[in-house]
C-alpha atoms as a PDB file:
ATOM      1  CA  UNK A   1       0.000   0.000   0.000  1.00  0.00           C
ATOM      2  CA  UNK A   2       1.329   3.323  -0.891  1.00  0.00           C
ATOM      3  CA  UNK A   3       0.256   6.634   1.534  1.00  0.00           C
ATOM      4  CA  UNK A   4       1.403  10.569   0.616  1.00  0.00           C
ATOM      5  CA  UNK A   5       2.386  12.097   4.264  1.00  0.00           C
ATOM      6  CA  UNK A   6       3.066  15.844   4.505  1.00  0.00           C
ATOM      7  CA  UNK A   7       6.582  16.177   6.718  1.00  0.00           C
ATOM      8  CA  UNK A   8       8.843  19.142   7.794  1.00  0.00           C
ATOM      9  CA  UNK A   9      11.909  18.620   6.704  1.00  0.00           C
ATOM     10  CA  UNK A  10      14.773  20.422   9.205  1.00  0.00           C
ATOM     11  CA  UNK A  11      16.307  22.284   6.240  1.00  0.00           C
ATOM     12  CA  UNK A  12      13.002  24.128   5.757  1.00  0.00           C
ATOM     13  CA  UNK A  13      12.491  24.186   9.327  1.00  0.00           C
ATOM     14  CA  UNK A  14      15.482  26.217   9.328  1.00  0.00           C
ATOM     15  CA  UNK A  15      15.348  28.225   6.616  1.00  0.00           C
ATOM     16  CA  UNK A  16      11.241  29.168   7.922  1.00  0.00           C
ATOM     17  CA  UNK A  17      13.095  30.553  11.294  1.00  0.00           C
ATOM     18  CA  UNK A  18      15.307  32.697   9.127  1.00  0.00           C
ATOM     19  CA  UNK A  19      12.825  34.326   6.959  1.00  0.00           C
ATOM     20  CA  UNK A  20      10.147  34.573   9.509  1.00  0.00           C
ATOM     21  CA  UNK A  21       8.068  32.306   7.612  1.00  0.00           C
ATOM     22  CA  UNK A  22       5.832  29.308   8.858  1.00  0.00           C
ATOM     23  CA  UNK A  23       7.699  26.186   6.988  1.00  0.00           C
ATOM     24  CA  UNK A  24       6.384  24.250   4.149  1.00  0.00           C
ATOM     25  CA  UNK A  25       5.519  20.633   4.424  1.00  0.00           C
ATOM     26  CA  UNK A  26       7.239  18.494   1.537  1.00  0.00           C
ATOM     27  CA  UNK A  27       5.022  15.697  -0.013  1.00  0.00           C
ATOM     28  CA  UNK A  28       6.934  12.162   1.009  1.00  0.00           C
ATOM     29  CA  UNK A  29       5.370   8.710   0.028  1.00  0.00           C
ATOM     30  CA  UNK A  30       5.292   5.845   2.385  1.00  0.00           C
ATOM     31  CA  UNK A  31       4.897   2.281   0.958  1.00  0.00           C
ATOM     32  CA  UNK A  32       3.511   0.073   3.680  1.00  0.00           C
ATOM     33  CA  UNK A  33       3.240  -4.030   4.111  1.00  0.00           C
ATOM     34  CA  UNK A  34       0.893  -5.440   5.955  1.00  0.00           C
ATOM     35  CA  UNK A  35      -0.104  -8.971   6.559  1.00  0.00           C
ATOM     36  CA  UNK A  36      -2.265 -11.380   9.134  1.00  0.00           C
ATOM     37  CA  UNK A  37      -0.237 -13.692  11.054  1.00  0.00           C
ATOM     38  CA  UNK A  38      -1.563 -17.339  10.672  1.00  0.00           C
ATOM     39  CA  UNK A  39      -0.545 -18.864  13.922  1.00  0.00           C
ATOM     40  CA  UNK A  40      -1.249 -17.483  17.128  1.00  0.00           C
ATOM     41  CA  UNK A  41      -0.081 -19.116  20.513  1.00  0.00           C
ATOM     42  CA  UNK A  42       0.358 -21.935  18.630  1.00  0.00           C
ATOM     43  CA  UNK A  43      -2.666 -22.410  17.415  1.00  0.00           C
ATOM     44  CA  UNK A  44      -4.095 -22.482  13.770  1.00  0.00           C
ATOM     45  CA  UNK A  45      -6.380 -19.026  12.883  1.00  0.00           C
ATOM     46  CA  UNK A  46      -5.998 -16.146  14.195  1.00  0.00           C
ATOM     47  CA  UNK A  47      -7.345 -13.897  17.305  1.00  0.00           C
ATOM     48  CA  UNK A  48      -9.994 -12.590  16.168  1.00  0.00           C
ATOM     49  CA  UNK A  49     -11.732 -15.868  15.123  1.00  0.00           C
ATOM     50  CA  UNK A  50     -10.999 -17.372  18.301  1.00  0.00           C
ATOM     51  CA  UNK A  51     -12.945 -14.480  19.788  1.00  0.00           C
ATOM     52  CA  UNK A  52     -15.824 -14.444  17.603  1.00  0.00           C
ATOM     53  CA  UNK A  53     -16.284 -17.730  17.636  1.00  0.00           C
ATOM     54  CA  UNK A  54     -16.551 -17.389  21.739  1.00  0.00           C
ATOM     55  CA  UNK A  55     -19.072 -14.323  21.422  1.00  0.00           C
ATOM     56  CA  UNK A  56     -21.278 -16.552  18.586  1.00  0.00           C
ATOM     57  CA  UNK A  57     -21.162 -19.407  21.782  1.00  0.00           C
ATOM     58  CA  UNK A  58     -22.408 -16.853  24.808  1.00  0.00           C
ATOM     59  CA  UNK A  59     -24.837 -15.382  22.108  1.00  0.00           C
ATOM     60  CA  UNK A  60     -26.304 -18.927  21.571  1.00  0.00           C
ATOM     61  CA  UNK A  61     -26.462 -19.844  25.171  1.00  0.00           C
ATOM     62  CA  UNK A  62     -28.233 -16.230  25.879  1.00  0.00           C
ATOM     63  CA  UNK A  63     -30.643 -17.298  23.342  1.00  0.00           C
ATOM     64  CA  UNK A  64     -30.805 -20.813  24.485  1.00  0.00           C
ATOM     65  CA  UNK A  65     -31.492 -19.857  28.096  1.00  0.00           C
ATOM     66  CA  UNK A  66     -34.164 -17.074  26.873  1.00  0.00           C
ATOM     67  CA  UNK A  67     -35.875 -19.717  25.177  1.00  0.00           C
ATOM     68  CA  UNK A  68     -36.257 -22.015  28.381  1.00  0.00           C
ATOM     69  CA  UNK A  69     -37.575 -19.120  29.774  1.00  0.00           C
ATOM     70  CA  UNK A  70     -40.307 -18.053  28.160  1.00  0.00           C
ATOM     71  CA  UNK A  71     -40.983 -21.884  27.168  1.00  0.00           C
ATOM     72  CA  UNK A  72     -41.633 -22.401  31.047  1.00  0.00           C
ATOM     73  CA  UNK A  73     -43.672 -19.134  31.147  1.00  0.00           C
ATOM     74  CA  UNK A  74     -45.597 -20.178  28.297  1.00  0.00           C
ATOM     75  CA  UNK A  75     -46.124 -23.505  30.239  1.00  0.00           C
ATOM     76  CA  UNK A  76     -47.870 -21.883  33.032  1.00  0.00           C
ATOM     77  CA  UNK A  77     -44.505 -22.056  35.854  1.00  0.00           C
ATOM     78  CA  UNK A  78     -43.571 -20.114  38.637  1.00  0.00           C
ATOM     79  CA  UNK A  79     -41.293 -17.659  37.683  1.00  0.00           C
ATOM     80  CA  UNK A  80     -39.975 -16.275  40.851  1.00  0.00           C
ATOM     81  CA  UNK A  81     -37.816 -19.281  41.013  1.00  0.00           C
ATOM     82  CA  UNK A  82     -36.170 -18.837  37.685  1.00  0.00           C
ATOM     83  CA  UNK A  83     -32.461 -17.950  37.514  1.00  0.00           C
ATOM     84  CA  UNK A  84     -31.905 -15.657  34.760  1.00  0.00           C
ATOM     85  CA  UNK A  85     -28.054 -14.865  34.541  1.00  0.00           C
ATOM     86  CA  UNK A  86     -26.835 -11.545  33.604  1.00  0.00           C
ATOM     87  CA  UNK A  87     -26.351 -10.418  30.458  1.00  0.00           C
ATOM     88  CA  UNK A  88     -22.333  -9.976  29.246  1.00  0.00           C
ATOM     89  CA  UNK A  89     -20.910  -7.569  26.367  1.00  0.00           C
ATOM     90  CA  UNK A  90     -17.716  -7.817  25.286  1.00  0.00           C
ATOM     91  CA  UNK A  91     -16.204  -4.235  24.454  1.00  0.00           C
ATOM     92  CA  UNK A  92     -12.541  -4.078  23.502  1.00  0.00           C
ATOM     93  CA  UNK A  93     -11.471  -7.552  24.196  1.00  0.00           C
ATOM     94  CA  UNK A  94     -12.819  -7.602  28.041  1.00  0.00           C
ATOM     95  CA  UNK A  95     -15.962  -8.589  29.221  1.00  0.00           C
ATOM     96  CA  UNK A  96     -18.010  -6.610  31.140  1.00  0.00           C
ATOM     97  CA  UNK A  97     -20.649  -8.126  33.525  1.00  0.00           C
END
């Protein structure tokens, strides 16, 4: 991938300061490489699979357990015995009760 940056060079830094000028930023292309890694910890895939697929399981066991609930509330059961656990989001790679 190729980017244009605008830098300062210190020659026109210093020739700015002698006429009294603000400087002029010079146009400099930067070529950048990027790539995934395909191992991580020793494991095949990387990161952010392992952590989607771990959100797609506590999303499926939210739904799961919502299901069972209103399945026994459709049923006619006492719900003031029901443990519902709380709800977690992950933001940022932590997970917040």
């Amino acid at each position: 991938m190729s980017l244009y940056d605008l830098r300062y060079t210190h020659a026109e830094a210093a020739r700015a300061a002698r006429a009294g000028r603000r400087p002029a930023p010079t146009k400099t292309l930067r070529r950048i490489t990027s790539w995934q890694p395909r191992v991580l910890d020793g494991r095949d895939g990387s990161l952010a699979v392992e952590i989607a697929t771990a959100e797609g399981r506590a999303r499926l066991q939210g739904r799961l357990g919502a299901q069972r609930i209103r399945g026994l509330h459709h049923a006619g059961h006492d719900m003031d015995d029901v443990d519902i656990p709380p709800v977690r989001h992950r933001h940022g790679g932590l997970w917040h009760a």
